[in-house]
Protein backbone atom coordinates (compact mmCIF):
# COMPACT_ATOMS: atom_id res chain seq x y z
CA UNK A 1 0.00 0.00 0.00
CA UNK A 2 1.21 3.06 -1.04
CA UNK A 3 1.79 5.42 1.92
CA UNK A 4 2.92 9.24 1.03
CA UNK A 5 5.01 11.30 3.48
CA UNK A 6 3.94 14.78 4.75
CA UNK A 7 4.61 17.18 1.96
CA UNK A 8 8.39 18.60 2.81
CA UNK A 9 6.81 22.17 2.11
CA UNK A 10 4.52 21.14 5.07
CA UNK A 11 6.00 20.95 8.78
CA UNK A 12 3.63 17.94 11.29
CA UNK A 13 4.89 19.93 14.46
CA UNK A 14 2.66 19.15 16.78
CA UNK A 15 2.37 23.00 17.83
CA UNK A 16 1.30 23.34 14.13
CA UNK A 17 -1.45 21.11 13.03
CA UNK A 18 -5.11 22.02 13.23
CA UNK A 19 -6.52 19.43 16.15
CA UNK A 20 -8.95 17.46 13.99
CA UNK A 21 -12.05 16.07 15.43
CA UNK A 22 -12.71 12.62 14.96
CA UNK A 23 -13.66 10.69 11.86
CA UNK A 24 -17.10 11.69 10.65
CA UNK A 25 -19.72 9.16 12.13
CA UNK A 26 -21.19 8.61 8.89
CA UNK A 27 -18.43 6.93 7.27
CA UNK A 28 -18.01 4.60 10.40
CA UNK A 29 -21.40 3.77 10.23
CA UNK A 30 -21.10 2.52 6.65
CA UNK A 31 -18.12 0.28 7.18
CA UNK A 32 -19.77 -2.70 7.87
CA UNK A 33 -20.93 -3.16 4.70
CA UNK A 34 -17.78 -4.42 3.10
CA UNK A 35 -19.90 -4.34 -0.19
CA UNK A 36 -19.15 -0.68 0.16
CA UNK A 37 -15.85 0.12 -1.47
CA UNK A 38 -16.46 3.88 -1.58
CA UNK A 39 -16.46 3.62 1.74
CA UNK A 40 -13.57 1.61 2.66
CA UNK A 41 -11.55 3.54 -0.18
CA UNK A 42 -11.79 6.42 1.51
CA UNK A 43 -10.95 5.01 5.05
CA UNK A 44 -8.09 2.83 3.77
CA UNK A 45 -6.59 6.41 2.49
CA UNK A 46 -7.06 8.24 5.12
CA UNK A 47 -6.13 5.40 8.41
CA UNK A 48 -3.42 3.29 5.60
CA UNK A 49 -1.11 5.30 6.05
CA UNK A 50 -1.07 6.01 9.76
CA UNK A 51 -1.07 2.59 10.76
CA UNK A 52 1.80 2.46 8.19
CA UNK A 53 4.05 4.83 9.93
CA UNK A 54 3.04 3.73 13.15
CA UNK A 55 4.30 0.64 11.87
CA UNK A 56 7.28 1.52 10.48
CA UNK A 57 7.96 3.31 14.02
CA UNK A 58 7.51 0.57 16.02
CA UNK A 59 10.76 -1.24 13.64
CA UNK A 60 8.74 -3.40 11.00
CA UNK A 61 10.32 -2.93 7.45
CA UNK A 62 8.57 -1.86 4.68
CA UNK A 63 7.16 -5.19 3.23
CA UNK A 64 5.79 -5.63 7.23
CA UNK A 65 4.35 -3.22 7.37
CA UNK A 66 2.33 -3.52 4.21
CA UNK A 67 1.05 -6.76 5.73
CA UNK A 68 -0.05 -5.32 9.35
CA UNK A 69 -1.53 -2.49 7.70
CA UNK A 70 -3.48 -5.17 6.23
CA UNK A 71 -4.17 -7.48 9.10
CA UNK A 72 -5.41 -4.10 10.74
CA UNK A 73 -8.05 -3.38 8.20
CA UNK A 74 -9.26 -7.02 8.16
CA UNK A 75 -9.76 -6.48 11.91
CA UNK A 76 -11.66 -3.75 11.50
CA UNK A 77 -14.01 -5.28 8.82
CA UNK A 78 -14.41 -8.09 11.40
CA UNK A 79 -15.30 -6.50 14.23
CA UNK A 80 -16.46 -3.01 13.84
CA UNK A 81 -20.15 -4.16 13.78
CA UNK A 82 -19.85 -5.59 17.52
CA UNK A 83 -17.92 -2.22 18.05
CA UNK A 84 -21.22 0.08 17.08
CA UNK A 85 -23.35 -2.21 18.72
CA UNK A 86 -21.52 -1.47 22.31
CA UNK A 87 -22.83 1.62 24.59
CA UNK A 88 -19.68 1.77 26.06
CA UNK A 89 -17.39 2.01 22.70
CA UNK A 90 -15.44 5.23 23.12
CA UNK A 91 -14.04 7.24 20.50
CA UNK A 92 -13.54 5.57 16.91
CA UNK A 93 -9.79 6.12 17.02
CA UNK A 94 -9.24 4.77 20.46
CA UNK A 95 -10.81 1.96 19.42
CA UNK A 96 -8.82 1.44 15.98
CA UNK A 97 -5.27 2.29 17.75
CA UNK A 98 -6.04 -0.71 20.46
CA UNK A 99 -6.92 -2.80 17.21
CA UNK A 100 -3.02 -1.53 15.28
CA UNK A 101 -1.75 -2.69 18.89
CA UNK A 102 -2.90 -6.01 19.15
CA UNK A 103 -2.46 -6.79 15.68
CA UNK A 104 0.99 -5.72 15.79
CA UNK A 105 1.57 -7.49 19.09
CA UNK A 106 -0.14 -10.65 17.10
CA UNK A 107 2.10 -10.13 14.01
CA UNK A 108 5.23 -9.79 16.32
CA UNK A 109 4.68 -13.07 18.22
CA UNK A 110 3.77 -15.18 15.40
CA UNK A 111 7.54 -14.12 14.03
CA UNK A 112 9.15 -14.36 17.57
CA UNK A 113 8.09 -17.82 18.24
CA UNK A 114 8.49 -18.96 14.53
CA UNK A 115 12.08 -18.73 14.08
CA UNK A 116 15.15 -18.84 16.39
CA UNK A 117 17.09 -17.10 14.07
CA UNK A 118 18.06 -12.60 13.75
CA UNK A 119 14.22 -12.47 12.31
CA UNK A 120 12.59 -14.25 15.70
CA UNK A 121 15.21 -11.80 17.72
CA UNK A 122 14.37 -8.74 15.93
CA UNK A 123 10.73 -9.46 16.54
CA UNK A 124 11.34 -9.78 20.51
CA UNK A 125 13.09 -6.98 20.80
CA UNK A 126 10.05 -5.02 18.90
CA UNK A 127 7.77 -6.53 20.84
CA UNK A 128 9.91 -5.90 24.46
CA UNK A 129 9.79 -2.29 23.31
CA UNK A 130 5.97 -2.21 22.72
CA UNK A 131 5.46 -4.02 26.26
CA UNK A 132 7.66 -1.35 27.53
CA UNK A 133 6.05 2.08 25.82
CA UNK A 134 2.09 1.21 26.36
CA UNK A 135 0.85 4.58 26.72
CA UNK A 136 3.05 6.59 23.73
CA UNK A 137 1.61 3.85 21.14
CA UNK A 138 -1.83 5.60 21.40
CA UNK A 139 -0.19 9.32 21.32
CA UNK A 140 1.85 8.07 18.28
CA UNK A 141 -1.15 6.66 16.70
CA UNK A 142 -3.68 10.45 17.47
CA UNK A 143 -0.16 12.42 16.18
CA UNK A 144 -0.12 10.86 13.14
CA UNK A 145 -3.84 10.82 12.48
CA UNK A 146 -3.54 14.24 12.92
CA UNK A 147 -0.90 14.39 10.51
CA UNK A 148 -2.58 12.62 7.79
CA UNK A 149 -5.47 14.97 7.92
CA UNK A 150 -3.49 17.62 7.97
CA UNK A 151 -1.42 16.57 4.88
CA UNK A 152 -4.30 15.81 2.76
CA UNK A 153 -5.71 19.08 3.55
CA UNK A 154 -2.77 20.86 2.32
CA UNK A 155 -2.60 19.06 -0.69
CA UNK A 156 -6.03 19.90 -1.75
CA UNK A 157 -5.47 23.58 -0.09
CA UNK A 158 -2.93 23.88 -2.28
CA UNK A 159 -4.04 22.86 -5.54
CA UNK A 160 -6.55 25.63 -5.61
CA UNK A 161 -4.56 28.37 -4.03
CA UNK A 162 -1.80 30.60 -5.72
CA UNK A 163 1.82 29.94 -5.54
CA UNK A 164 2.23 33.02 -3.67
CA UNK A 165 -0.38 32.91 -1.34
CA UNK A 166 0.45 29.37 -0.67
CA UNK A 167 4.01 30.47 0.20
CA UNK A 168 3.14 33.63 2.48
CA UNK A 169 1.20 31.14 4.18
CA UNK A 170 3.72 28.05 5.15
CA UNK A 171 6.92 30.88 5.56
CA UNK A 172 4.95 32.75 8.27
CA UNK A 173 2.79 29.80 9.59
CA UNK A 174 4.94 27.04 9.65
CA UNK A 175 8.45 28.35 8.64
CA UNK A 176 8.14 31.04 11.57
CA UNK A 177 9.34 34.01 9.24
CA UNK A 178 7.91 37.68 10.30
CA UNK A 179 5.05 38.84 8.31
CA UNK A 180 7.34 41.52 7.26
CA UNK A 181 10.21 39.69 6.16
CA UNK A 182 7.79 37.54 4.13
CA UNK A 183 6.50 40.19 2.30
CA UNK A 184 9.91 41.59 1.53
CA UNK A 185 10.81 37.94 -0.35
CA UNK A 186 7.65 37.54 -1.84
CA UNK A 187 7.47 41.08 -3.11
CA UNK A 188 3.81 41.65 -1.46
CA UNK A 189 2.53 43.90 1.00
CA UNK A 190 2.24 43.53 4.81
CA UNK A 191 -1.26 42.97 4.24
CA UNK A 192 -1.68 41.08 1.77
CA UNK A 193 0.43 38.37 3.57
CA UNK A 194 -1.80 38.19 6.26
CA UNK A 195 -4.60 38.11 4.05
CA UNK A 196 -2.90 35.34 2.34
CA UNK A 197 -2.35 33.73 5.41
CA UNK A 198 -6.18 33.98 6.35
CA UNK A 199 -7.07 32.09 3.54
CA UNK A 200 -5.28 29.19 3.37
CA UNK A 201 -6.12 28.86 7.15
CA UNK A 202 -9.28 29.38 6.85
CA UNK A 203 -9.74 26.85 4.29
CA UNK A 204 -7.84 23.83 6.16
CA UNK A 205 -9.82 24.11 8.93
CA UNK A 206 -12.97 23.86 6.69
CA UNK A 207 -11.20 21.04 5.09
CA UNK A 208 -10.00 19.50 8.37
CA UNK A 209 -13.81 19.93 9.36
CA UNK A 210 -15.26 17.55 7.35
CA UNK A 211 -13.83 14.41 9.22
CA UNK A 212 -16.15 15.13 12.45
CA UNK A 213 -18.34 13.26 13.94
CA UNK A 214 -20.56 12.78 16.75
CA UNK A 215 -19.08 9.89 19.05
């Protein structure tokens, strides 16, 4: 599965992404129907590649983490049915980060115990660290949600924006450049930076919007 980094024009400080609210109830409510690939297309691009990274954080290689991002999403198509039928369920992405954890803890075992040899090793040690870092797992997991919908918001954001105004925007935003030392490289004035600015903001959070929900 093809999992994009953050653009590099695009900082995922955590002091810098919009705090999105959680994933819009009514996509959750139509993933049970695994006859529904809109759907799941649109859930396997947004959570894919955050369980990837998370993945990929936790020590799994590449071709590993393809196959836990799958396991994961299997999971989910198992069980999310029982999940909406509970009245004490929680939050949707509590509930899919403890489903990355076990399946990763699952995945991890299955190699551990398989083979005696630097694979079975490896797969203690990542498993010894996940025993060892129980609460971070589920910051790592919100942190990178958060950067996902952050990323694909700036993509869109700017496709439909100006070079310029995209610019004044990430040098004064996320660069931490003075308005007026912006406007000096860009060649605009004072205000039209922060008008710039206002813009792009204004439409990621409308963007970043459109993943709430009612939990």
């Amino acid at each position: 599965m093809p999992c994009k980094n953050p653009p590099s024009a695009v900082s995922t400080n955590r002091t810098m992404i919009p705090s999105p609210p959680e994933t819009r109830a009514s996509l959750i409510l139509r993933l049970p129907d695994v006859a529904d690939v809109a759907a799941w297309d649109e859930f396997v691009s947004i959570y894919g590649p955050v369980v990837f990274r998370i993945a990929r954080r936790l020590g799994l290689q590449a071709a590993d983490a393809d196959d836990l991002v799958q396991e994961v999403f299997t999971a989910v198509a198992r069980s999310v049915s029982d999940w909406l039928d509970r009245t004490d369920r929680g939050t949707f992405r509590a509930w899919l980060s403890r489903i990355a954890k076990n399946v990763a803890v699952n995945f991890l075992t299955r190699r551990a115990t398989r083979s005696l040899g630097a694979d079975g090793e490896h797969a203690k040690r990542l498993l010894d660290g996940i025993a060892a870092n129980n609460g971070p797992l589920s910051d790592d997991f919100d942190l990178e949600y958060r950067r996902e919908v952050f990323r694909r918001a700036a993509e869109q954001v700017r496709s439909v924006v100006s070079e310029t105004t995209w610019e004044a925007f990430r040098m004064t935003h996320i660069d931490g450049i003075s308005v007026a030392n912006a406007a000096e490289q860009l060649g605009m004035s004072v205000g039209n930076v922060y008008i710039a600015r206002s813009r792009v903001m204004a439409r990621l959070k409308e963007l970043v919007s459109r993943f709430e929900t009612e939990d």
